[in-house]
N, C-alpha and C. Protein backbone atom coordinates (compact mmCIF):
# COMPACT_ATOMS: atom_id res chain seq x y z
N UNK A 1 40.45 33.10 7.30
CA UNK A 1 40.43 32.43 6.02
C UNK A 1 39.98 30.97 6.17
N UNK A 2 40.32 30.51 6.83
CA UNK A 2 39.81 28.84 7.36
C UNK A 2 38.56 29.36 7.68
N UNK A 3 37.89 29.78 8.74
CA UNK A 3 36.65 29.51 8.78
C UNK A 3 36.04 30.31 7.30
N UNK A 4 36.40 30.83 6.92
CA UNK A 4 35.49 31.09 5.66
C UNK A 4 35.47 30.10 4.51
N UNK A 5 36.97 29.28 4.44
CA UNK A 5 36.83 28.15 4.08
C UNK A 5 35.79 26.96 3.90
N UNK A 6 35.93 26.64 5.53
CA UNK A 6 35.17 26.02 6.11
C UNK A 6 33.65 25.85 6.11
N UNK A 7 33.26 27.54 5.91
CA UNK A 7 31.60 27.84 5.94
C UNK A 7 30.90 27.42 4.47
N UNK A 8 32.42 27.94 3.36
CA UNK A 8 31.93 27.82 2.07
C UNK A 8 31.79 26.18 1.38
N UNK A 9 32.84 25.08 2.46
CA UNK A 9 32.62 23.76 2.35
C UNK A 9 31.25 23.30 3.02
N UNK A 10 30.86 23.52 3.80
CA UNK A 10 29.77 23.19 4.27
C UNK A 10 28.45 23.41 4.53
N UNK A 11 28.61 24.87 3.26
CA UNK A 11 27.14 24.94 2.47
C UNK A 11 27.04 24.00 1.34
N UNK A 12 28.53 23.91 0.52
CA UNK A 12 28.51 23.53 -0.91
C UNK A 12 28.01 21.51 -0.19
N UNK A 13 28.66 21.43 1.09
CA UNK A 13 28.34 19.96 1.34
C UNK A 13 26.88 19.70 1.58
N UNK A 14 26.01 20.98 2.19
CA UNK A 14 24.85 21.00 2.78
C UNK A 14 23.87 21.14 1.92
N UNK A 15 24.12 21.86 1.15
CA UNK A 15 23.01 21.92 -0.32
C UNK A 15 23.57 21.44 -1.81
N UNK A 16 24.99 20.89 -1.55
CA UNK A 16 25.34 20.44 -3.12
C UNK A 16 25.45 19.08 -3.31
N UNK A 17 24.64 18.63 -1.87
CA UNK A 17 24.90 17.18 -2.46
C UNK A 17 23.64 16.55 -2.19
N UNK A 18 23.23 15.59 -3.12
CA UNK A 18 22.01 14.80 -3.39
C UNK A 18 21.52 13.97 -1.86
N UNK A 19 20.17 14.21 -1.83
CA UNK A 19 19.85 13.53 -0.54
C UNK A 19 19.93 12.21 -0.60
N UNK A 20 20.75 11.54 0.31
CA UNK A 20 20.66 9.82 0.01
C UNK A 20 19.13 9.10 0.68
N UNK A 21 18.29 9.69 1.17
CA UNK A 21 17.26 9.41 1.36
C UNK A 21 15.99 9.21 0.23
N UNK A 22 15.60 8.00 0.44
CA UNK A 22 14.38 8.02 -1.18
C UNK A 22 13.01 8.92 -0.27
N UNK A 23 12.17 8.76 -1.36
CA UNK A 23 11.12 9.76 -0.96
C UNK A 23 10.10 8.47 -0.65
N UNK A 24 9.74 7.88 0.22
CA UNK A 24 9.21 6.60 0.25
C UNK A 24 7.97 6.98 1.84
N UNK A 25 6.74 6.68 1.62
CA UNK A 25 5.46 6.77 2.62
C UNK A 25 6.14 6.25 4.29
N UNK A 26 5.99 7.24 4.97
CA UNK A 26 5.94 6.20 6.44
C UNK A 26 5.07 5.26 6.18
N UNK A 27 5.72 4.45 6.89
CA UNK A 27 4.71 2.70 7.19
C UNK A 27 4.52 3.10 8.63
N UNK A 28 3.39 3.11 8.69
CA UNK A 28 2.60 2.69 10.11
C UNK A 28 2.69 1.31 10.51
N UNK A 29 2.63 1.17 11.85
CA UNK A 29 1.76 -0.19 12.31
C UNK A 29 0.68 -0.10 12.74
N UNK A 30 -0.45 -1.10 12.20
CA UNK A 30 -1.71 -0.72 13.03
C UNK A 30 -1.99 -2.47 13.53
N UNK A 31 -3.07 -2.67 14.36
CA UNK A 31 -3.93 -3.74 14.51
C UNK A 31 -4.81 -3.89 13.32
N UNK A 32 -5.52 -4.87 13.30
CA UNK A 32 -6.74 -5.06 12.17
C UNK A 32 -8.29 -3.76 12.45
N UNK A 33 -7.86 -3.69 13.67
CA UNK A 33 -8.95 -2.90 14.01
C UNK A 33 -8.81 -1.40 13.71
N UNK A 34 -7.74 -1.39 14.36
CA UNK A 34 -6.87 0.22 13.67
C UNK A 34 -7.64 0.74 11.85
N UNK A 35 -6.62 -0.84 11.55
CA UNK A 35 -6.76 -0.45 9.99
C UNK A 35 -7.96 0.02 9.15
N UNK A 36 -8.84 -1.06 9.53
CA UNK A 36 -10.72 -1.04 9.20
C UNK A 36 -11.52 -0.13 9.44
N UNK A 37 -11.06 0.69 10.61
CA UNK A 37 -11.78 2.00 11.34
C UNK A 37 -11.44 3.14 10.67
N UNK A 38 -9.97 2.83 9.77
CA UNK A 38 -9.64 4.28 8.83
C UNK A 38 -10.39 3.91 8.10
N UNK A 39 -10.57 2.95 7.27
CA UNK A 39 -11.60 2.79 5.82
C UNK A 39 -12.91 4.13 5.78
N UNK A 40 -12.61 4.81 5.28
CA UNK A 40 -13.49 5.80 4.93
C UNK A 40 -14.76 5.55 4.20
N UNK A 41 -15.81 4.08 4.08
CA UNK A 41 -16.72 3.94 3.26
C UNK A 41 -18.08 4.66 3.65
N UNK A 42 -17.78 5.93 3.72
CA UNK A 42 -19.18 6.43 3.41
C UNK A 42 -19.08 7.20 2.50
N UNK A 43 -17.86 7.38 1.56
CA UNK A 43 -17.72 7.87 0.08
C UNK A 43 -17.87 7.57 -1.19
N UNK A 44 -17.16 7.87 -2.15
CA UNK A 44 -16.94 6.79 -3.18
C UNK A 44 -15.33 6.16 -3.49
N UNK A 45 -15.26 6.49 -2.66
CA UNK A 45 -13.70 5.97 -2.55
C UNK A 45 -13.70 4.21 -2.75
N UNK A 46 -12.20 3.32 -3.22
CA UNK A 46 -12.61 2.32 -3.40
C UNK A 46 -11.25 1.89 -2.67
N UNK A 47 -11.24 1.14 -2.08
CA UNK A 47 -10.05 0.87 -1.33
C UNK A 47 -9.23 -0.54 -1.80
N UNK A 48 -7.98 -0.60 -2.02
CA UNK A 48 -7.21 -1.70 -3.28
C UNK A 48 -6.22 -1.80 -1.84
N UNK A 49 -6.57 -2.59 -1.55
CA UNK A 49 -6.12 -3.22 -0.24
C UNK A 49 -5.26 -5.07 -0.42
N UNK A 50 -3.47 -4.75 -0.39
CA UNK A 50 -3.38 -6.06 -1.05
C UNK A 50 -2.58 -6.33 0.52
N UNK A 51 -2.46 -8.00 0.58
CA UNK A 51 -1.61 -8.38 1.84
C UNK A 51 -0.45 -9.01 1.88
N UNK A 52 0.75 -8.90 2.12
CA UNK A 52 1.59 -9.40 1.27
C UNK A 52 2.55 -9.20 2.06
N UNK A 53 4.35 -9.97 2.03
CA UNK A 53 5.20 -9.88 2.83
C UNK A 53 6.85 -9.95 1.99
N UNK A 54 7.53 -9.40 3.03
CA UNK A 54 8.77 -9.29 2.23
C UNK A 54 9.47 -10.52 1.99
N UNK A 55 8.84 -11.99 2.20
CA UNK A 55 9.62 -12.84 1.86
C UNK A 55 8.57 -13.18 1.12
N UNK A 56 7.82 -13.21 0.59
CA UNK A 56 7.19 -13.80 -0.82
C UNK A 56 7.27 -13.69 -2.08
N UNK A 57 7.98 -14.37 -2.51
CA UNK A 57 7.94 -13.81 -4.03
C UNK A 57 7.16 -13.39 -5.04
N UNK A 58 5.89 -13.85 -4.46
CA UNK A 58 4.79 -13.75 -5.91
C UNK A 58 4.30 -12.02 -5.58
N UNK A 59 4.65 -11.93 -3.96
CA UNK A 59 3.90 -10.45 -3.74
C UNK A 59 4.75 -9.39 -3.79
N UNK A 60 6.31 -9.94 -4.33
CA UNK A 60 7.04 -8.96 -4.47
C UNK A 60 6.56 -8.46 -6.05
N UNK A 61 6.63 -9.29 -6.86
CA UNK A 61 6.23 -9.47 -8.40
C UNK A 61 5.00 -8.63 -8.55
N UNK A 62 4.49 -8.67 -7.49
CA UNK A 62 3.12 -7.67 -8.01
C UNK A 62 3.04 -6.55 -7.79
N UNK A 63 3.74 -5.95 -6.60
CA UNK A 63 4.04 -4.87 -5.76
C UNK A 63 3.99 -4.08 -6.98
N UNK A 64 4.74 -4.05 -7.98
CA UNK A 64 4.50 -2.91 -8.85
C UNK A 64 3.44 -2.91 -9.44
N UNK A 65 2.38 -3.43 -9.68
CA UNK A 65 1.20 -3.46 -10.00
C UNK A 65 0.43 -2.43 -9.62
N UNK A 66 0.60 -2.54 -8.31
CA UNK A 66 -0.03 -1.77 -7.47
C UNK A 66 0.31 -0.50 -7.47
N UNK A 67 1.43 -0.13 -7.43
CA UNK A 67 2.12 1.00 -7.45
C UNK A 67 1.66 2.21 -8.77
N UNK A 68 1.22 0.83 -9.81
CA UNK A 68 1.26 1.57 -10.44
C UNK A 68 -0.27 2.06 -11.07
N UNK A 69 -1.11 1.42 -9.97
CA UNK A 69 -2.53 1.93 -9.70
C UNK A 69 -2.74 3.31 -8.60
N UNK A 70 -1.93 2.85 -8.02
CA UNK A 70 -1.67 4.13 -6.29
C UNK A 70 -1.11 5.61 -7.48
N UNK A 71 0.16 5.24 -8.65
CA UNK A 71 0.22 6.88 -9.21
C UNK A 71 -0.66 6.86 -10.17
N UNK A 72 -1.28 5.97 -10.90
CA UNK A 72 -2.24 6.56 -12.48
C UNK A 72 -3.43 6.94 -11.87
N UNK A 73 -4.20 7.10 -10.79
CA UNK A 73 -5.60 6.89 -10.42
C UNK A 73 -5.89 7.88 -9.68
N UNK A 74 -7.03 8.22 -9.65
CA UNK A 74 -7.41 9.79 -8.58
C UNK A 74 -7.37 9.11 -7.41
N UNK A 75 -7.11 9.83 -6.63
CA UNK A 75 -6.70 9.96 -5.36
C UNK A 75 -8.15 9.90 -4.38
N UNK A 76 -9.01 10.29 -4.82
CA UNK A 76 -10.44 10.31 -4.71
C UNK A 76 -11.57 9.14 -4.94
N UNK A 77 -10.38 8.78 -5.59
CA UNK A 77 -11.34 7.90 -6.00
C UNK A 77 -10.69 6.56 -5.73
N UNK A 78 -9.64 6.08 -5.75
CA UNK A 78 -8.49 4.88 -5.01
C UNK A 78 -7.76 4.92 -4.65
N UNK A 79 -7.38 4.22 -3.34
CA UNK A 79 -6.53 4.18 -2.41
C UNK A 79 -6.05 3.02 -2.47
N UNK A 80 -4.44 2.92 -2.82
CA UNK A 80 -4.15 1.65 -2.39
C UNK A 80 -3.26 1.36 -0.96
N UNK A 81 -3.29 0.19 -0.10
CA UNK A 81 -2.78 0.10 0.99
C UNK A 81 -2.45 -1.56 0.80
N UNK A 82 -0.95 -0.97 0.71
CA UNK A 82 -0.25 -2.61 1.45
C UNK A 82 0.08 -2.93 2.41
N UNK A 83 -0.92 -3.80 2.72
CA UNK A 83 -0.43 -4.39 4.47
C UNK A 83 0.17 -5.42 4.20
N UNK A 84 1.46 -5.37 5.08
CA UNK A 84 2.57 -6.27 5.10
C UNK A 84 2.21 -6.98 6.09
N UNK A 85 2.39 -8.77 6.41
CA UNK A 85 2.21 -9.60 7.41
C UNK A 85 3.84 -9.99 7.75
N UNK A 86 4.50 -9.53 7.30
CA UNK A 86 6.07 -9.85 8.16
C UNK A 86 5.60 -9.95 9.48
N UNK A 87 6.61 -10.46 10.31
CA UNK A 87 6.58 -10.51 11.66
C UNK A 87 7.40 -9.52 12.28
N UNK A 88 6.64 -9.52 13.47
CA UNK A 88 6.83 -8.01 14.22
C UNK A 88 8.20 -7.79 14.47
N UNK A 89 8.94 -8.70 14.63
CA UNK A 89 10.39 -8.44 14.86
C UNK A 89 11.11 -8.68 13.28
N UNK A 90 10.88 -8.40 12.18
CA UNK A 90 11.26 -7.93 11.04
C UNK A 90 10.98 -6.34 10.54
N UNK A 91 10.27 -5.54 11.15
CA UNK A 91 9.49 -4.27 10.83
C UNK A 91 10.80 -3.37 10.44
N UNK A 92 12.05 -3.15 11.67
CA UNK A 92 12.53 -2.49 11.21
C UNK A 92 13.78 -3.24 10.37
N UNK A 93 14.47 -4.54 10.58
CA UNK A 93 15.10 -5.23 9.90
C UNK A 93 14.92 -5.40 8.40
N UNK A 94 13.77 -5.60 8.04
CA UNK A 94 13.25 -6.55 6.41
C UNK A 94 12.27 -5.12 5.73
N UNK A 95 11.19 -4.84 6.69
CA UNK A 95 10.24 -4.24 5.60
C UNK A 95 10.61 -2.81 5.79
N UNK A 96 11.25 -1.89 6.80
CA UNK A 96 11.53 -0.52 6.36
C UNK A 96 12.35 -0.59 5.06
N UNK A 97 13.57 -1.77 5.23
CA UNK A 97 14.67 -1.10 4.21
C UNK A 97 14.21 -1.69 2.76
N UNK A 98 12.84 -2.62 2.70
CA UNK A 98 12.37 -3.07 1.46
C UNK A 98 11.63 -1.97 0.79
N UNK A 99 10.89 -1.05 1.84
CA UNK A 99 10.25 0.16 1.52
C UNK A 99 11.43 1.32 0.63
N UNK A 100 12.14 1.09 1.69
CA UNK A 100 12.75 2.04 0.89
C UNK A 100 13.46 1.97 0.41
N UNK A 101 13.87 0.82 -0.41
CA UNK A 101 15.19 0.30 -1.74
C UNK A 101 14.36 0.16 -2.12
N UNK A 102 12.99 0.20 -2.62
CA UNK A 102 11.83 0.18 -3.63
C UNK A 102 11.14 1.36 -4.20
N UNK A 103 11.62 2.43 -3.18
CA UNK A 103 10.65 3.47 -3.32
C UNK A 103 9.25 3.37 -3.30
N UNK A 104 8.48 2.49 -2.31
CA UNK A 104 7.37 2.56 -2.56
C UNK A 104 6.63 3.64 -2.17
N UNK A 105 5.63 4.42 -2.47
CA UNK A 105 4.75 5.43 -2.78
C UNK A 105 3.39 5.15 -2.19
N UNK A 106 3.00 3.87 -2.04
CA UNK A 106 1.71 3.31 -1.84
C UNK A 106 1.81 3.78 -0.07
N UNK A 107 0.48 3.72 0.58
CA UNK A 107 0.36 3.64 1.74
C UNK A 107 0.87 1.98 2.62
N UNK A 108 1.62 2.09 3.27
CA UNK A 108 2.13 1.08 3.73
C UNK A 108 1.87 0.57 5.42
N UNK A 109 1.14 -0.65 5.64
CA UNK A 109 0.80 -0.31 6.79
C UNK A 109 1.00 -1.67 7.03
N UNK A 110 2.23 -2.17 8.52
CA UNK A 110 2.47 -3.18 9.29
C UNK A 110 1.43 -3.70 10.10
N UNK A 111 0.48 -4.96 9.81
CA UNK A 111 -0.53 -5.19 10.53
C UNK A 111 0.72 -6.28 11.69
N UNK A 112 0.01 -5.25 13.37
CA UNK A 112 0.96 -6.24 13.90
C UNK A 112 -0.09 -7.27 15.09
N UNK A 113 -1.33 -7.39 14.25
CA UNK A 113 -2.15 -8.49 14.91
C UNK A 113 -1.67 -10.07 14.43
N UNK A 114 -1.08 -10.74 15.58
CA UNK A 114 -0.50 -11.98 15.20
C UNK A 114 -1.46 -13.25 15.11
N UNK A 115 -2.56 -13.18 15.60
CA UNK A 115 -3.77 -13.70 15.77
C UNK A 115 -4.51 -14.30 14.27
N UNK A 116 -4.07 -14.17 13.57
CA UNK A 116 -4.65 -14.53 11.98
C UNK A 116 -5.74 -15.51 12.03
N UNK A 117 -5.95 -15.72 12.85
CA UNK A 117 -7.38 -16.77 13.09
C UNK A 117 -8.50 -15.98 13.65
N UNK A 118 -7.88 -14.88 14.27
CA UNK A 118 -9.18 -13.81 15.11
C UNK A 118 -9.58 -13.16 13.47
N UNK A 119 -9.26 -12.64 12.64
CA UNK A 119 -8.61 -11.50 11.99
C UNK A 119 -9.23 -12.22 10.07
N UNK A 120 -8.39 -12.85 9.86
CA UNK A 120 -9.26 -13.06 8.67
C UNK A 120 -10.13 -13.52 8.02
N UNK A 121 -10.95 -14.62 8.84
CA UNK A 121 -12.09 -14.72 8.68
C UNK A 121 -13.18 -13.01 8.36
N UNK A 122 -12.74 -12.49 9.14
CA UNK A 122 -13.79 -10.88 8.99
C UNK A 122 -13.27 -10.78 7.64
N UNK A 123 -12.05 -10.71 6.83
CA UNK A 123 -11.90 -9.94 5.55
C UNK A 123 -12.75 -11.76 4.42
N UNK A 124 -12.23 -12.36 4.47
CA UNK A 124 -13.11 -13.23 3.80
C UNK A 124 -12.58 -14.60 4.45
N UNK A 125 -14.11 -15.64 4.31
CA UNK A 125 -14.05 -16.67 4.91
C UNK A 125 -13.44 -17.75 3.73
N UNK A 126 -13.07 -17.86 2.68
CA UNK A 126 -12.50 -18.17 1.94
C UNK A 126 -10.81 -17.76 1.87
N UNK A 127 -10.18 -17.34 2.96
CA UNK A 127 -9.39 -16.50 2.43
C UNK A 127 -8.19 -17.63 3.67
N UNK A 128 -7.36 -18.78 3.41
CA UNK A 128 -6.68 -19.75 3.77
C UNK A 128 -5.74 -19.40 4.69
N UNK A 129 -4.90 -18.20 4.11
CA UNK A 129 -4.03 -17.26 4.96
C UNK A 129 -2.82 -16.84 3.96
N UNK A 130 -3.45 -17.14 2.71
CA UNK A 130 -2.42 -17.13 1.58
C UNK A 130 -1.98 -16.34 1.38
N UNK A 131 -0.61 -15.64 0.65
CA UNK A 131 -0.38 -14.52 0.27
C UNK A 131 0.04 -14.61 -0.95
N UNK A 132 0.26 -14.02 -2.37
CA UNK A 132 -0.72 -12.68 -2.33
C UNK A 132 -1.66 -12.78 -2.24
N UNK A 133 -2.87 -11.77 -1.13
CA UNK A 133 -3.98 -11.36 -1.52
C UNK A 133 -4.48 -9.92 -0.99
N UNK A 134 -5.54 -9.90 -2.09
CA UNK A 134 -6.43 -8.47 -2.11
C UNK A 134 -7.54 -8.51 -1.88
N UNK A 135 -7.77 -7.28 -1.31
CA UNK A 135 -9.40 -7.47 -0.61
C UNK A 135 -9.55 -5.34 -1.34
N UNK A 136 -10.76 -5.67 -1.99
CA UNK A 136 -11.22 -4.43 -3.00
C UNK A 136 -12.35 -3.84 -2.61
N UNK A 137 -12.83 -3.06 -1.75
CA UNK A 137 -13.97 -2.66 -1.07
C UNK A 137 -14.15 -1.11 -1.02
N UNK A 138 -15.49 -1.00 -0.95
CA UNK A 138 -16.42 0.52 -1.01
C UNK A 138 -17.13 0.64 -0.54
N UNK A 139 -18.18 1.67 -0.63
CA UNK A 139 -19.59 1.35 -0.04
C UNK A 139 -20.48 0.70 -0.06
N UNK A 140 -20.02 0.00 -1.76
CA UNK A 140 -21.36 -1.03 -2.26
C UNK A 140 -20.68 -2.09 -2.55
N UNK A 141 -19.76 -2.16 -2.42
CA UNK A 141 -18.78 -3.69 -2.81
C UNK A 141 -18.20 -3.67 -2.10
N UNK A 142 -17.99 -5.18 -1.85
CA UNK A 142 -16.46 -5.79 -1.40
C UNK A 142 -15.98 -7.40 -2.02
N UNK A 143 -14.86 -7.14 -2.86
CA UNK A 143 -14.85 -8.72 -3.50
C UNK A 143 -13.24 -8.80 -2.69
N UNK A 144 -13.09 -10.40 -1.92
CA UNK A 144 -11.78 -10.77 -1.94
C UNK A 144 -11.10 -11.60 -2.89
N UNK A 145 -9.85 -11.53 -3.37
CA UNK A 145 -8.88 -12.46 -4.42
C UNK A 145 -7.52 -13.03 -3.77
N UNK A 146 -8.01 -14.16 -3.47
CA UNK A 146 -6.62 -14.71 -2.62
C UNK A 146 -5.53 -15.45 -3.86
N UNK A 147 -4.92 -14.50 -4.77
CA UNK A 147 -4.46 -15.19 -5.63
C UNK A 147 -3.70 -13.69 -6.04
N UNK A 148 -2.51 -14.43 -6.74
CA UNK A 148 -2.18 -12.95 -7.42
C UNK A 148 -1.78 -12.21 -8.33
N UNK A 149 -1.98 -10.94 -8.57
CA UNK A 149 -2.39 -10.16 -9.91
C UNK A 149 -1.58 -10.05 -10.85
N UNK A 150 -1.94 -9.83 -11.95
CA UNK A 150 -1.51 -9.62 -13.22
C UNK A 150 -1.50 -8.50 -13.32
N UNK A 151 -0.88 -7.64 -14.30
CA UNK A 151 -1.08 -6.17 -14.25
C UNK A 151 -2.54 -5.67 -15.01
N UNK A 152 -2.53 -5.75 -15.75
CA UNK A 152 -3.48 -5.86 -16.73
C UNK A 152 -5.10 -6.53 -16.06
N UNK A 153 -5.04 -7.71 -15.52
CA UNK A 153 -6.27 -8.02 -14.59
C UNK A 153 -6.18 -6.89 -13.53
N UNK A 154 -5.64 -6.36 -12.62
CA UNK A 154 -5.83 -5.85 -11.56
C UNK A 154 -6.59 -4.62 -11.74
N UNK A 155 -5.83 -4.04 -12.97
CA UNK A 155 -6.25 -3.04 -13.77
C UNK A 155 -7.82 -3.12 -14.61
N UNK A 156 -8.10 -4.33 -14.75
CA UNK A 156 -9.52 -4.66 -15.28
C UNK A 156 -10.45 -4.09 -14.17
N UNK A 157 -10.32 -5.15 -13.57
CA UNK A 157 -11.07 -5.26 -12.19
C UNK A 157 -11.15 -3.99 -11.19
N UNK A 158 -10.24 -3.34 -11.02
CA UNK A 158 -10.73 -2.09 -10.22
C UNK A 158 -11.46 -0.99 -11.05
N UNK A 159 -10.95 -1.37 -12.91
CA UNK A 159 -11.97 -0.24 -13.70
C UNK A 159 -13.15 -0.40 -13.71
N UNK A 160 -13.83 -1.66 -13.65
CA UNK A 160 -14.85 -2.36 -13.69
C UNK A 160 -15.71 -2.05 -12.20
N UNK A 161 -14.85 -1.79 -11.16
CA UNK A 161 -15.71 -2.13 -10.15
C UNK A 161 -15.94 0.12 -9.96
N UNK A 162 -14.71 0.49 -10.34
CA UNK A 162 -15.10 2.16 -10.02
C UNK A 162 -16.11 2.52 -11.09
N UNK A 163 -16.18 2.08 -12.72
CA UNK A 163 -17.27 2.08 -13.49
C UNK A 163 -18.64 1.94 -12.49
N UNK A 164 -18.82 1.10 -12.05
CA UNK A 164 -19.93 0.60 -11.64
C UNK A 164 -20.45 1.56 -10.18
N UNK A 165 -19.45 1.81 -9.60
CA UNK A 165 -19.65 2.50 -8.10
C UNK A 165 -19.98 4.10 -8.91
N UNK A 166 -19.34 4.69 -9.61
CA UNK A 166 -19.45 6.23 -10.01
C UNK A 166 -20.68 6.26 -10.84
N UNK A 167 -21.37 5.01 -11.72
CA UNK A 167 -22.39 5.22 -12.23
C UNK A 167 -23.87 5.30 -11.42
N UNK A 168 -22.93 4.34 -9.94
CA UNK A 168 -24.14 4.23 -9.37
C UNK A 168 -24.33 5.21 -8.50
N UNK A 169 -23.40 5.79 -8.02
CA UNK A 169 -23.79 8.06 -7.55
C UNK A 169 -23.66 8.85 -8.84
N UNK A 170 -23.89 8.55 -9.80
CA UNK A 170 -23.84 9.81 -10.75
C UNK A 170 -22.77 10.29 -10.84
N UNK A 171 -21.21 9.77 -10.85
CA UNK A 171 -19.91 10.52 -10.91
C UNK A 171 -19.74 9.66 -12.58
N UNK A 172 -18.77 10.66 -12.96
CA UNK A 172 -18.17 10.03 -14.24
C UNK A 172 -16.80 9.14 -13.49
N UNK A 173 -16.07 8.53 -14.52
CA UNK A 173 -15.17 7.72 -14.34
C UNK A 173 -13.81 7.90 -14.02
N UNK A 174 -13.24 7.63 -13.49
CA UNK A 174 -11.43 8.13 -13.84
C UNK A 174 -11.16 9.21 -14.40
């Protein structure tokens, strides 16, 4: 009678209770080089690439911005990826558990090149070391914005730039 007890507590515990785990993207770490070599631009894919860290406030404020380009948008057609610049000994301290008390959804990727002088000059030479910023690139574009988004602008600007990329292979829009 106990173990049948027992078996019937620890199904009802095993399947009757809510997973305390959110459903939130592994975060990778990559180098800069890592990261750039996934970029898939021989498609039409458009890549919404923002840089940003768990102690900033302005890039926390936008984070949903983004998020909420990564679920409204084909998958085919935009990718968004937040690379976090925390420091390497915050990865599992600050930005796992920000990932996941946020639920973020977006692709999340720890750049752990500390070198920021080797490194961003290649994404733009205008680009100070500020955060927030986004760098928006394809096969036929690439614009950087070291400043940061509005919902509504971010949302302009990537319609504007996939308008322009799908007209220019013959795809329709969104």
């Amino acid at each position: 009678m106990i173990r049948l007890a027992f078996s019937l507590f620890s199904f009802l515990l095993f399947f009757g209770c809510e997973n305390s785990e959110y459903n939130y993207k592994e975060v990778t770490q990559k180098t800069y080089n890592q990261l750039f070599s996934s970029l898939d631009l021989s498609n039409n894919k458009t890549y919404v690439i923002n840089f940003w860290a768990t102690w900033c406030s302005p890039c926390i404020k936008e984070i949903p911005h983004f998020e909420y380009i990564n679920n409204n948008y084909n998958e085919s057609l935009v990718k968004v990826m937040l690379v976090s610049l925390d420091l390497p000994n915050h990865f599992d301290s600050k930005l796992i558990p920000f990932v996941k008390k946020n639920n973020i959804s977006s692709n999340v990727v720890h750049l752990t090149d500390t070198n920021l002088n080797e490194w961003m000059p290649k994404i733009s030479n205008e680009w100070n070391g500020g955060i927030p910023a986004t760098l928006i690139i394809n096969n036929d574009f690439q614009k950087f914005y070291p400043k940061p988004f509005e919902k509504d602008e971010l949302i302009h600007e990537i319609d504007e730039i996939i308008n322009k990329n799908t007209s220019l292979n013959g795809l329709g829009s969104r």
